[in-house]
N, C-alpha and C. Protein backbone atom coordinates (compact mmCIF):
# COMPACT_ATOMS: atom_id res chain seq x y z
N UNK A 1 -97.46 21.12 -44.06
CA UNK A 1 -97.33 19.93 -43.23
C UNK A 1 -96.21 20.11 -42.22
N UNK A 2 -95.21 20.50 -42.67
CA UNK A 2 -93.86 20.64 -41.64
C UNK A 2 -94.01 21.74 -40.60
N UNK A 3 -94.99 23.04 -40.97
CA UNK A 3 -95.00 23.90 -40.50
C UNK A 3 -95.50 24.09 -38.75
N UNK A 4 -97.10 22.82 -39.03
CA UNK A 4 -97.65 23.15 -38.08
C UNK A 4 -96.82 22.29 -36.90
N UNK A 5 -96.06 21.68 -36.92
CA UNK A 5 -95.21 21.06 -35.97
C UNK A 5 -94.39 21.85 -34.94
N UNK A 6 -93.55 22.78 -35.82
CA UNK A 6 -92.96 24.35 -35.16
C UNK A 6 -94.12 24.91 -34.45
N UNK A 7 -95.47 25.01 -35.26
CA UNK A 7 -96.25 26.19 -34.62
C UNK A 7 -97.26 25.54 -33.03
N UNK A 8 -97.11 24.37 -33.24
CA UNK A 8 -97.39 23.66 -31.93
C UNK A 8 -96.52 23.96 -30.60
N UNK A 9 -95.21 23.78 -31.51
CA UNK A 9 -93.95 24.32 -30.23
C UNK A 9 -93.76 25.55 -29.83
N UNK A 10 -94.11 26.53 -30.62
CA UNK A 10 -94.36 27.78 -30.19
C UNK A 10 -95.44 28.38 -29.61
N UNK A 11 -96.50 26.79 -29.59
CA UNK A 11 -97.67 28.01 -27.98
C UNK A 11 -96.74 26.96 -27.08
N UNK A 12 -95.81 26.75 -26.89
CA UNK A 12 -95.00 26.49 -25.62
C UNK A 12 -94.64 27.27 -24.75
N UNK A 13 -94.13 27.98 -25.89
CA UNK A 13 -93.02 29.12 -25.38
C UNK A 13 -93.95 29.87 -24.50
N UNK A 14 -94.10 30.17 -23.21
CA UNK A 14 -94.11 31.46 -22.28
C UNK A 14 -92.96 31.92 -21.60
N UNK A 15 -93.36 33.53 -21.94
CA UNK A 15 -92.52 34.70 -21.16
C UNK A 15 -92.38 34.11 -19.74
N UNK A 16 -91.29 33.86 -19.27
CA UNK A 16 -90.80 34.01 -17.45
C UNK A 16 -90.09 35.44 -17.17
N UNK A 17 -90.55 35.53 -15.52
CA UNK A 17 -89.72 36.58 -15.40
C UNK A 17 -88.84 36.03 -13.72
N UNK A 18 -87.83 36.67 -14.03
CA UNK A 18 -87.03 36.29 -12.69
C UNK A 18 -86.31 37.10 -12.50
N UNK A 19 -86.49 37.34 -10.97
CA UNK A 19 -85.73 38.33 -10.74
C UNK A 19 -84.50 38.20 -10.71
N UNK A 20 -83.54 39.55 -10.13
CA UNK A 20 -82.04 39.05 -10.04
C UNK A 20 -81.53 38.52 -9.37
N UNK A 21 -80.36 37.96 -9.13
CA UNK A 21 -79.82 36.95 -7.99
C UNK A 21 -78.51 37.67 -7.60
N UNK A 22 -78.04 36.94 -6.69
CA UNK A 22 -76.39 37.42 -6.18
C UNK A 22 -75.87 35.69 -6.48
N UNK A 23 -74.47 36.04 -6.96
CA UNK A 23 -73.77 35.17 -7.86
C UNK A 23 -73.67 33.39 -7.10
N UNK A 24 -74.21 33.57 -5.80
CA UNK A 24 -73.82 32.04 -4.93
C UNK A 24 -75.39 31.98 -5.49
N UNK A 25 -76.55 32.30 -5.25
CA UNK A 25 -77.92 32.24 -5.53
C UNK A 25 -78.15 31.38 -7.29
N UNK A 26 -77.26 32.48 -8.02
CA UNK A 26 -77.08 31.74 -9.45
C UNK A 26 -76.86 30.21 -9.33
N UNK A 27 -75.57 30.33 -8.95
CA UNK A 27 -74.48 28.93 -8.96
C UNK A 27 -75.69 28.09 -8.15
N UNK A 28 -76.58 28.46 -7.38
CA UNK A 28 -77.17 27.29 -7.04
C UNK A 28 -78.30 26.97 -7.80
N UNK A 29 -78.81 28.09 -8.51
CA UNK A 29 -80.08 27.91 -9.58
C UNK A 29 -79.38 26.91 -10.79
N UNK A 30 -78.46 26.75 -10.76
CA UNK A 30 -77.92 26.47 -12.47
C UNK A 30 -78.00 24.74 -11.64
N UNK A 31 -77.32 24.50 -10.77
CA UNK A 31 -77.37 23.69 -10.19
C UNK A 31 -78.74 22.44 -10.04
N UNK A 32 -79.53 23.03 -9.10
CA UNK A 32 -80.70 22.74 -9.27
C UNK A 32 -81.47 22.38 -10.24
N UNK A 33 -81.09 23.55 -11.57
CA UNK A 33 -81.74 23.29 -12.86
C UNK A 33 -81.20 22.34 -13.93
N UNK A 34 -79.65 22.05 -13.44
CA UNK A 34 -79.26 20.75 -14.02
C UNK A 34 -79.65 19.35 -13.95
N UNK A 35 -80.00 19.53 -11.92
CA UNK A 35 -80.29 18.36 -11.79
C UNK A 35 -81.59 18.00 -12.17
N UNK A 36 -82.96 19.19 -12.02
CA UNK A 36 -84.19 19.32 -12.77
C UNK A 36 -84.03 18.97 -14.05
N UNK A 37 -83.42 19.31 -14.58
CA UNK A 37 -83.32 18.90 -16.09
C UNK A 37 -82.88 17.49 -16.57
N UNK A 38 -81.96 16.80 -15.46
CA UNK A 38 -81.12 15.47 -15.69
C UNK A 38 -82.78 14.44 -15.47
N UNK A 39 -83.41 14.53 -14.24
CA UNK A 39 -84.56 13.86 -13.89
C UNK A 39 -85.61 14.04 -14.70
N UNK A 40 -86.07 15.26 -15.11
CA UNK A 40 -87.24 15.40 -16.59
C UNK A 40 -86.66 14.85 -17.82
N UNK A 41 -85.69 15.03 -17.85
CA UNK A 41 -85.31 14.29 -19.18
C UNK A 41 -85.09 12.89 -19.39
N UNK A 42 -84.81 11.82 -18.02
CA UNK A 42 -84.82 10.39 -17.79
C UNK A 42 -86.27 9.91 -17.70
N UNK A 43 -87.44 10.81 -16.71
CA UNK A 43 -88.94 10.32 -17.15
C UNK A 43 -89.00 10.45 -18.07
N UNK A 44 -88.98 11.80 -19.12
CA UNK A 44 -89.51 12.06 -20.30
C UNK A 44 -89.43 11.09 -21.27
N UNK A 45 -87.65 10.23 -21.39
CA UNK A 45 -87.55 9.20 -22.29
C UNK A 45 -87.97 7.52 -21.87
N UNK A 46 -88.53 7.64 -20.92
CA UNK A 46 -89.80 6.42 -20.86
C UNK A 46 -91.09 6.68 -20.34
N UNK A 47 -91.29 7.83 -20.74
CA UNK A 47 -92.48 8.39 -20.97
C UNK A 47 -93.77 7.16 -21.63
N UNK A 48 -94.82 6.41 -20.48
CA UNK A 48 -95.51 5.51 -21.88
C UNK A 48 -96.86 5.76 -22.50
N UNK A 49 -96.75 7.26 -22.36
CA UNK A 49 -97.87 7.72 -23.62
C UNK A 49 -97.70 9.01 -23.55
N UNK A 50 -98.79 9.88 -24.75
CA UNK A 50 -98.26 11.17 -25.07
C UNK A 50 -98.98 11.98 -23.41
N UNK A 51 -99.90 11.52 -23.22
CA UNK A 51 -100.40 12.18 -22.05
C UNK A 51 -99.83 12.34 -20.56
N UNK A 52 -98.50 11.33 -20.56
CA UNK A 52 -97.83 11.03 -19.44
C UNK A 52 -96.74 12.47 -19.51
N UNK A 53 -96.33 11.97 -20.84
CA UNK A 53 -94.99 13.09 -21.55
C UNK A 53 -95.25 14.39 -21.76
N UNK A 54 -96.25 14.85 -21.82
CA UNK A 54 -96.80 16.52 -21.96
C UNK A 54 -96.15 17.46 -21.10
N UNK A 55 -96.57 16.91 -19.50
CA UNK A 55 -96.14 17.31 -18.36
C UNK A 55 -94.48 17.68 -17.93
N UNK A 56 -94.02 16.82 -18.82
CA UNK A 56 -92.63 16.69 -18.57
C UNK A 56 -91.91 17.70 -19.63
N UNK A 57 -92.55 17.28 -21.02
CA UNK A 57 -91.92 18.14 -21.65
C UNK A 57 -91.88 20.01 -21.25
N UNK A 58 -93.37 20.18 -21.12
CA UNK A 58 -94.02 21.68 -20.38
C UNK A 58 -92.52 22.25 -19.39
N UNK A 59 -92.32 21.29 -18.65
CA UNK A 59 -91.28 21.31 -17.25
C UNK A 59 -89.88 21.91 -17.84
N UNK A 60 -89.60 21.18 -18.96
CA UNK A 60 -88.13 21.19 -19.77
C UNK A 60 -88.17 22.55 -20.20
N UNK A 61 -89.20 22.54 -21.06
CA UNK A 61 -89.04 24.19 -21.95
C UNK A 61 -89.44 25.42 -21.13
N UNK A 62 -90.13 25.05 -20.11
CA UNK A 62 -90.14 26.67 -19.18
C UNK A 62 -88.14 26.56 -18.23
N UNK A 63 -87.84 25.22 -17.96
CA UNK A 63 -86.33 25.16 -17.69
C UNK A 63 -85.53 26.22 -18.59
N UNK A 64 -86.00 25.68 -19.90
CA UNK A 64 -85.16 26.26 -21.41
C UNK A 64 -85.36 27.84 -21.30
N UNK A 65 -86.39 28.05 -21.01
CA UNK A 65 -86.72 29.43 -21.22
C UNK A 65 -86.33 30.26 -20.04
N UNK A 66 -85.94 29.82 -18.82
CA UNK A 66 -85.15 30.72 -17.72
C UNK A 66 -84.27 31.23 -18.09
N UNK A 67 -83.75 32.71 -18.64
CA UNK A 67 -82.68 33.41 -18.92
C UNK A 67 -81.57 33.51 -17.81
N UNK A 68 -80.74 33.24 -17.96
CA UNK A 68 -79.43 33.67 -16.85
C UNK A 68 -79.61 35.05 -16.15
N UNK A 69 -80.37 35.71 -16.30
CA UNK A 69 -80.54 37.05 -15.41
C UNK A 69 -81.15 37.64 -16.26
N UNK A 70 -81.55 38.75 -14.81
CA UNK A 70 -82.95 39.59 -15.35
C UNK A 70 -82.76 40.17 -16.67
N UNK A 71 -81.73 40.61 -17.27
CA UNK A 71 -82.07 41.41 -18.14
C UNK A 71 -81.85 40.17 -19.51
N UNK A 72 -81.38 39.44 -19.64
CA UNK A 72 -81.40 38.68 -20.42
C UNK A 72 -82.68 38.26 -20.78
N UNK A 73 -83.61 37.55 -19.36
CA UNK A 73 -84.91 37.51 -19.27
C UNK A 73 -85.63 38.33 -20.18
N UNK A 74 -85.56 39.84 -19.91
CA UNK A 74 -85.87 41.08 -20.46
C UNK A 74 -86.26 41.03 -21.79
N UNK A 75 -85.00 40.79 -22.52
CA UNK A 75 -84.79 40.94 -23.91
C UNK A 75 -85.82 39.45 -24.30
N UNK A 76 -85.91 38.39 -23.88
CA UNK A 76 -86.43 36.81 -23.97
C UNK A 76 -88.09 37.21 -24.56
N UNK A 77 -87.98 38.35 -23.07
CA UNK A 77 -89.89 38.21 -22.91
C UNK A 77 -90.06 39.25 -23.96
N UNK A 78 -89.05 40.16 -24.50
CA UNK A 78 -89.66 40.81 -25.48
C UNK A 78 -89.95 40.40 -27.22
N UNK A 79 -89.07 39.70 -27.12
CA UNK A 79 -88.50 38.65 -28.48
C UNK A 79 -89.63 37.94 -28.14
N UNK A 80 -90.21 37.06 -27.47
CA UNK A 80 -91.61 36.20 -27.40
C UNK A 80 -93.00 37.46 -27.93
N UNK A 81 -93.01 38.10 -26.94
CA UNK A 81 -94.38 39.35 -27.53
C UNK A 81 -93.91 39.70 -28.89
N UNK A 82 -92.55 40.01 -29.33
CA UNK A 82 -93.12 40.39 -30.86
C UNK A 82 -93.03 39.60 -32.10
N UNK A 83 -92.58 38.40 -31.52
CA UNK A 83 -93.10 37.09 -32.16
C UNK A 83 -94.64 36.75 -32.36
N UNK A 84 -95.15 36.66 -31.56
CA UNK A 84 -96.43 36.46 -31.10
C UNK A 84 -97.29 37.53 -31.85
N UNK A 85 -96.63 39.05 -32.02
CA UNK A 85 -97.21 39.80 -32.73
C UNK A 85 -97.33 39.68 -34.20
N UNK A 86 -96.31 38.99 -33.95
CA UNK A 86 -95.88 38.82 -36.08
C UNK A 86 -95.47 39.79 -36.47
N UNK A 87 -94.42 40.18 -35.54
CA UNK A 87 -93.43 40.82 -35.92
C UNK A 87 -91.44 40.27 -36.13
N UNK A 88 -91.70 39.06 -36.82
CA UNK A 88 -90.81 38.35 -36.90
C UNK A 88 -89.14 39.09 -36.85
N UNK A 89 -89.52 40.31 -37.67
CA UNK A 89 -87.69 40.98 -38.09
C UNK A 89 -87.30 41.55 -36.53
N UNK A 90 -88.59 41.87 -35.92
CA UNK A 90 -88.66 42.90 -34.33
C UNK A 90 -88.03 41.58 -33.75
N UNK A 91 -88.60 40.76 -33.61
CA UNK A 91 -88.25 39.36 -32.60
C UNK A 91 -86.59 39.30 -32.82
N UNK A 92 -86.01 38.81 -34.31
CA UNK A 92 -84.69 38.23 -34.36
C UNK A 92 -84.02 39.58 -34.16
N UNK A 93 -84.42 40.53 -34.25
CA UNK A 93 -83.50 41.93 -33.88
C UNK A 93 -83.35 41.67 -32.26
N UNK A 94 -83.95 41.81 -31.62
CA UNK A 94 -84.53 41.52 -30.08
C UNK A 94 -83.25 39.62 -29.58
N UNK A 95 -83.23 38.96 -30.27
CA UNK A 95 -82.28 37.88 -30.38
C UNK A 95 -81.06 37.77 -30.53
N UNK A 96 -81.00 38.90 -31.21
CA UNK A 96 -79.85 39.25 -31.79
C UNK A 96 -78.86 39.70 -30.73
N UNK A 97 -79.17 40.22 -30.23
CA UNK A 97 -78.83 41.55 -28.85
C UNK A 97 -78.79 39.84 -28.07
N UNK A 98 -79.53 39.15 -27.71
CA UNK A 98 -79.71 38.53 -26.53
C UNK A 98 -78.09 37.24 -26.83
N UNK A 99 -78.17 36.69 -28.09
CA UNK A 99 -77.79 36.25 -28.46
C UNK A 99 -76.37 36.23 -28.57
N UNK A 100 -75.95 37.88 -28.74
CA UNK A 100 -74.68 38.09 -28.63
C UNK A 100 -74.04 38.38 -27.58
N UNK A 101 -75.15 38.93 -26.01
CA UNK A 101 -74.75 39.39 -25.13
C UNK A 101 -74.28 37.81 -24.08
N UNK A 102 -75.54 36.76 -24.25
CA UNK A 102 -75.70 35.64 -23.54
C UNK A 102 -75.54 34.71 -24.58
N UNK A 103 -74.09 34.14 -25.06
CA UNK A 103 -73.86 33.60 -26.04
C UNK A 103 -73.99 31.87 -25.94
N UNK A 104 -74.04 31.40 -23.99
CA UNK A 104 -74.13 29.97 -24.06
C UNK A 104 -75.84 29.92 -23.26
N UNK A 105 -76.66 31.00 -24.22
CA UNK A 105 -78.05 30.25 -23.59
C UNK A 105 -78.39 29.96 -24.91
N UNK A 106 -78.95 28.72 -24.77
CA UNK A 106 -79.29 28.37 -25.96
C UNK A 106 -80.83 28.80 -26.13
N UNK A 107 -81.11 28.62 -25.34
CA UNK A 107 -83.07 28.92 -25.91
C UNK A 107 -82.83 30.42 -26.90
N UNK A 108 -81.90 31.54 -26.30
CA UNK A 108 -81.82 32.77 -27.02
C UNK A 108 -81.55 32.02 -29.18
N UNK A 109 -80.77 31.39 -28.95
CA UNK A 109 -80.29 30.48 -30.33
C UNK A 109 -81.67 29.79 -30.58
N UNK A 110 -82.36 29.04 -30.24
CA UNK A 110 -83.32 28.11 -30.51
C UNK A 110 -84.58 28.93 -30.84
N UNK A 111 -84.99 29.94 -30.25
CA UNK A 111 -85.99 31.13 -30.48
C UNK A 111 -85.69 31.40 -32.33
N UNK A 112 -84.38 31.85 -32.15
CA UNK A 112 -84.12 32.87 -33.60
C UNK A 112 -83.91 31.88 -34.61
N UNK A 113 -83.59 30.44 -34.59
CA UNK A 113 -83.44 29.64 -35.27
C UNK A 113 -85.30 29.49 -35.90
N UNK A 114 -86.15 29.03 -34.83
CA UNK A 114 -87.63 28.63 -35.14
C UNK A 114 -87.53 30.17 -36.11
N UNK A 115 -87.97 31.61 -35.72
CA UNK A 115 -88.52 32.45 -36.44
C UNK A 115 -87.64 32.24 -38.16
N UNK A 116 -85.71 32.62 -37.77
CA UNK A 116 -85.91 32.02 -38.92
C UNK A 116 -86.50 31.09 -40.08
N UNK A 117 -86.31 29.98 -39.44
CA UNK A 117 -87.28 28.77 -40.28
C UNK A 117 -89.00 29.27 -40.54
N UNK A 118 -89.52 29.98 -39.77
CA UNK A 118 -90.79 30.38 -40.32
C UNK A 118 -90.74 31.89 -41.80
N UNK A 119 -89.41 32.13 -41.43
CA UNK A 119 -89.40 33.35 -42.70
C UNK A 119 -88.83 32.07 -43.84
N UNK A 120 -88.40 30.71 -43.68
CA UNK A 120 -87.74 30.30 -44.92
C UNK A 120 -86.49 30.38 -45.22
N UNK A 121 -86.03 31.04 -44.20
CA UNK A 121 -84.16 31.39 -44.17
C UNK A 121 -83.84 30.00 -43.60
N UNK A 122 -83.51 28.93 -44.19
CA UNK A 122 -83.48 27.41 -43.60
C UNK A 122 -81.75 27.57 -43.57
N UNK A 123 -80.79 28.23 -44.10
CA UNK A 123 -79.34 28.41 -43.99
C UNK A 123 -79.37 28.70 -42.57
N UNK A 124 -79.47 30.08 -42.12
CA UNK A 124 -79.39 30.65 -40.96
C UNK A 124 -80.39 29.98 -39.44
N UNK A 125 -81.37 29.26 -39.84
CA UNK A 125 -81.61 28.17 -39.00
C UNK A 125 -80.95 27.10 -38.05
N UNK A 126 -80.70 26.92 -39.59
CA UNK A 126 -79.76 25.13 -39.42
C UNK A 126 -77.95 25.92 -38.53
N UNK A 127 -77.57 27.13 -38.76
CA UNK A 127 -76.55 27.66 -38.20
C UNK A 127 -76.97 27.77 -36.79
N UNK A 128 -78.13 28.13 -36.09
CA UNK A 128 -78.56 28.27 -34.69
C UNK A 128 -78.78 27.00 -34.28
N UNK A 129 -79.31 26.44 -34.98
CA UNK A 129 -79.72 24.90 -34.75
C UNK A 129 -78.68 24.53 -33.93
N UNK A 130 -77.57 24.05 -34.70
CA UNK A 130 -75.87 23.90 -34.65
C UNK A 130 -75.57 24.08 -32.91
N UNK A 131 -75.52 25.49 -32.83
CA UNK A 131 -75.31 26.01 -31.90
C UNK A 131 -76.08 25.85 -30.20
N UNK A 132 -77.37 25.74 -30.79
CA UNK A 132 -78.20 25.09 -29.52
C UNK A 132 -78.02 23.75 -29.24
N UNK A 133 -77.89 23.11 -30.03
CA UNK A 133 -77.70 21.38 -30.19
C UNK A 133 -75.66 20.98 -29.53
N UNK A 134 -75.25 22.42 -29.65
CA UNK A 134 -73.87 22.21 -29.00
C UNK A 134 -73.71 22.03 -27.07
N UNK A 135 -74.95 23.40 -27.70
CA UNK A 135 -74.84 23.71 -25.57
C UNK A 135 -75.85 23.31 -24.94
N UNK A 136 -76.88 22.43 -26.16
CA UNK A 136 -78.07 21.85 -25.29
C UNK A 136 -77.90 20.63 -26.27
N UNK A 137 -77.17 19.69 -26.26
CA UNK A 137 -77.56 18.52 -27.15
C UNK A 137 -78.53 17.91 -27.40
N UNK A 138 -79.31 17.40 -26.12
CA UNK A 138 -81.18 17.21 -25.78
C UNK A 138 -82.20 17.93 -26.13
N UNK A 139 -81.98 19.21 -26.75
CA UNK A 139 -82.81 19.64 -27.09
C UNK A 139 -83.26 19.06 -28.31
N UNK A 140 -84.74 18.71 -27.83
CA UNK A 140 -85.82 17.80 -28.57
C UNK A 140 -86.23 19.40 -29.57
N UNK A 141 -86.86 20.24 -29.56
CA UNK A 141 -87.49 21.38 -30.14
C UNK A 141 -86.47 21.46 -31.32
N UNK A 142 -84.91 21.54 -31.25
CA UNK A 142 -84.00 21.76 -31.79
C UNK A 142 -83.53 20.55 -32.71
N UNK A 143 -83.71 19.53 -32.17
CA UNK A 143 -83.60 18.39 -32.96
C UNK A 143 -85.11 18.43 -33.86
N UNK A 144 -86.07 18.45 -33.58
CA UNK A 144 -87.23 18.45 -34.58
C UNK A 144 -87.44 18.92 -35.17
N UNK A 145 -86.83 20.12 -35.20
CA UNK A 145 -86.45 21.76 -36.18
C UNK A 145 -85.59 21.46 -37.01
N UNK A 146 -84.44 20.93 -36.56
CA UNK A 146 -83.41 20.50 -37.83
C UNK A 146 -83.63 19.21 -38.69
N UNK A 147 -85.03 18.38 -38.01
CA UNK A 147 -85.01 17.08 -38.73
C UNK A 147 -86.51 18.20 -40.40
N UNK A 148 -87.12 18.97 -39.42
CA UNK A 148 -87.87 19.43 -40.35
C UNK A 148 -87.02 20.43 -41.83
N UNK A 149 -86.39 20.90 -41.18
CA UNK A 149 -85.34 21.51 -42.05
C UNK A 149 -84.20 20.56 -42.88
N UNK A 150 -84.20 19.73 -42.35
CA UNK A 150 -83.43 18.57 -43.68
C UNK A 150 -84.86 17.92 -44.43
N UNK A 151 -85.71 17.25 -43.56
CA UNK A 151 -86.96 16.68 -44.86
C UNK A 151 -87.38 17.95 -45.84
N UNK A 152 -87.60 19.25 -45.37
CA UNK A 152 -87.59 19.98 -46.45
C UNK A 152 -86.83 20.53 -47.75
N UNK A 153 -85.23 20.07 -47.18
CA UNK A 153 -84.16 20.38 -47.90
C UNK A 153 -83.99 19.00 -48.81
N UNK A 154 -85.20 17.85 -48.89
CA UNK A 154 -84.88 17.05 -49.23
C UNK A 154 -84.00 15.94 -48.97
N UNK A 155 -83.21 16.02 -47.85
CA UNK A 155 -82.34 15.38 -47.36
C UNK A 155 -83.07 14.17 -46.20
N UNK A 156 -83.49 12.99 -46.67
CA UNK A 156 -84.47 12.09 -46.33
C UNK A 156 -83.73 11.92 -45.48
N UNK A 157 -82.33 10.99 -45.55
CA UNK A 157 -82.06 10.13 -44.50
C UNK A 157 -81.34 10.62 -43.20
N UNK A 158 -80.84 12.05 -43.15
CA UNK A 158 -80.24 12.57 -42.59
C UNK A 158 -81.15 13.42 -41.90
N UNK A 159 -82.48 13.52 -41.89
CA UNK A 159 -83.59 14.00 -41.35
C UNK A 159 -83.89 12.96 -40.24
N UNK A 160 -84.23 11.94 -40.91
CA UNK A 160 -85.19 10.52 -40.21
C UNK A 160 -83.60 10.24 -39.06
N UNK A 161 -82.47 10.16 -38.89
CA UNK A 161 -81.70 10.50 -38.24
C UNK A 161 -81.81 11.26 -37.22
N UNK A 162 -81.86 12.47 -37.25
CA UNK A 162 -82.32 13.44 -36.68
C UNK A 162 -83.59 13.10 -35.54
N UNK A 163 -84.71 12.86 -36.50
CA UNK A 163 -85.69 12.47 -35.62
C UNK A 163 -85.83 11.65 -34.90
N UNK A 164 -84.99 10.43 -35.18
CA UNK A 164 -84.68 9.25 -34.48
C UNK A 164 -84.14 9.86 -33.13
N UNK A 165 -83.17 10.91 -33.25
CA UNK A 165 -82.32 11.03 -31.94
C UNK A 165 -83.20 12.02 -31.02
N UNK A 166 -83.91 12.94 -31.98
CA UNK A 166 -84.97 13.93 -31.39
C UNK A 166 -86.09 12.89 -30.37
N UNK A 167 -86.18 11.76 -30.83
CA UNK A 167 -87.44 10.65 -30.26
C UNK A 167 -86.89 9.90 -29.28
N UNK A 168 -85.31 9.80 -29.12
CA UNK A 168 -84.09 9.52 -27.77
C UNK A 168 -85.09 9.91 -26.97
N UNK A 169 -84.87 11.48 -26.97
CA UNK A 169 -85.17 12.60 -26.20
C UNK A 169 -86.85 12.35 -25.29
N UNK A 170 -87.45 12.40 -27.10
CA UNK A 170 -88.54 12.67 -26.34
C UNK A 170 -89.74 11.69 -27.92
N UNK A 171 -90.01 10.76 -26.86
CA UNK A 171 -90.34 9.34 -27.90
C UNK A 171 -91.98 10.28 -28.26
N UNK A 172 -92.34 10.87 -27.65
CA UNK A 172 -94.12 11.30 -27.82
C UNK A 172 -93.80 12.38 -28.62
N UNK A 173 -92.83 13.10 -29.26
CA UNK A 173 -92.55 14.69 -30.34
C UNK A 173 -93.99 14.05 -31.19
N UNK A 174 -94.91 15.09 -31.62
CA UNK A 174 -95.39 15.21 -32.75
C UNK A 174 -95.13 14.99 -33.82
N UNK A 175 -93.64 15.48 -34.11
CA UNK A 175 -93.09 15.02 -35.10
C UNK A 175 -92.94 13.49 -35.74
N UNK A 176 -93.43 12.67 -34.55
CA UNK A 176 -92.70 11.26 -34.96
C UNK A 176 -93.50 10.73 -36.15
N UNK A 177 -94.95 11.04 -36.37
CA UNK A 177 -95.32 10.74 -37.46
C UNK A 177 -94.35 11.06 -38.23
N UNK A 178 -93.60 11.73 -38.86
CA UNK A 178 -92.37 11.90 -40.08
C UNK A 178 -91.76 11.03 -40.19
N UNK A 179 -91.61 9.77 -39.18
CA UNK A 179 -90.10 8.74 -39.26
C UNK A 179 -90.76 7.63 -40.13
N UNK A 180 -89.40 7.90 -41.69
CA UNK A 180 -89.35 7.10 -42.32
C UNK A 180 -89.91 5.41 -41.57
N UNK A 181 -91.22 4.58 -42.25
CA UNK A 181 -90.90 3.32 -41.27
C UNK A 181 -90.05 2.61 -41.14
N UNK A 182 -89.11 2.62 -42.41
CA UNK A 182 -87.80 1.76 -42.55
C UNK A 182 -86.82 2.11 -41.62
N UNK A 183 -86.63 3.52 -40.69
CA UNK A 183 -86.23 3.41 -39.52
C UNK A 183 -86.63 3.34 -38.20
N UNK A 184 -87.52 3.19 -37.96
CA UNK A 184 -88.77 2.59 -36.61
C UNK A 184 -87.77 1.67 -36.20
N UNK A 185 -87.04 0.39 -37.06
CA UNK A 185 -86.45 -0.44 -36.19
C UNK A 185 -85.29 -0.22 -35.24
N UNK A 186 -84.79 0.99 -35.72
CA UNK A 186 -83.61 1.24 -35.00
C UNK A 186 -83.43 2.08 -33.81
N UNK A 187 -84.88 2.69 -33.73
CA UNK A 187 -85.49 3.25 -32.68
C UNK A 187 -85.59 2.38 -30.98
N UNK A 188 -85.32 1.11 -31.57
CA UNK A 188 -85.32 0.30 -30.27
C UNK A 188 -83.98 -0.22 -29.89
């Protein structure tokens, strides 16, 4: 039940590729993509149905998935193909590298967090989780990941929490079927 929620979010994920920039070119991409990101994320949360919100969310996670430069990119699009292959240990090896080289992108953290959670390593998850949720607080994928990883850990109310703030984000998550009804009210 918890599973297929992740595996929905992962035909999200597509490989981008971008080329390289010169450092004023950056500073204006990051720019741009803040303010892209500030405006998808204000429709997204009055979003008034799932069919409105699709579009928006799509917008966010190819945002998420722009690596800070080409080679970061590099390592991204390879960690996606050997995910995709089911080659899970190839992927977080491939993360690993990305992870340590590009330490404030979070999608590199949010990638290795999901594969974790599909091997069952829910410790080392919830540690990436952490970390994406630091330098991306909005991240809805990341919040729904850690609300799935506390309802599995048994941890009811501190899940439905979670999802509550994950549904801030983004009120149409799949996930929302999970919210305890006894917190629906606080959702408003």
């Amino acid at each position: 039940m918890f599973l297929r929620p992740v595996l929905v979010l992962l035909t999200l994920v597509l490989p981008l590729n971008q080329a390289p920039m010169a450092l004023g070119a950056e500073v204006a991409r990051d720019d741009s993509r803040g303010a892209a990101l500030e405006r998808l994320y204000g429709d997204l949360a009055v979003a008034p149905s799932p069919g409105a919100a699709q579009p928006l969310a799509d917008a966010i996670w190819r945002l998420w998935l722009e690596a800070p430069d080409a080679d970061a990119q590099a390592l991204m699009d390879r960690a996606v193909e050997r995910r995709r292959a089911g080659a899970y240990d190839d992927a977080i090896a491939i993360l690993d590298e990305l992870t340590a080289g590009w330490p404030a992108y979070a999608e590199g953290w949010n990638q290795r967090a999901t594969l974790f959670f599909l091997q069952g390593r829910l410790g080392p998850s919830l540690a990436d989780v952490a970390t994406v949720l630091r330098l991306e607080p909005r991240h809805f994928g990341a919040l729904a990941g850690r609300a799935l990883i506390l309802f599995r850990q048994g941890r009811h109310d501190a899940a439905n929490r979670t999802l509550l703030e994950a549904l801030r984000v983004h009120p149409w998550l799949p996930e929302r079927g999970l919210l305890d009804p006894a917190y629906r009210e606080e959702r408003l």
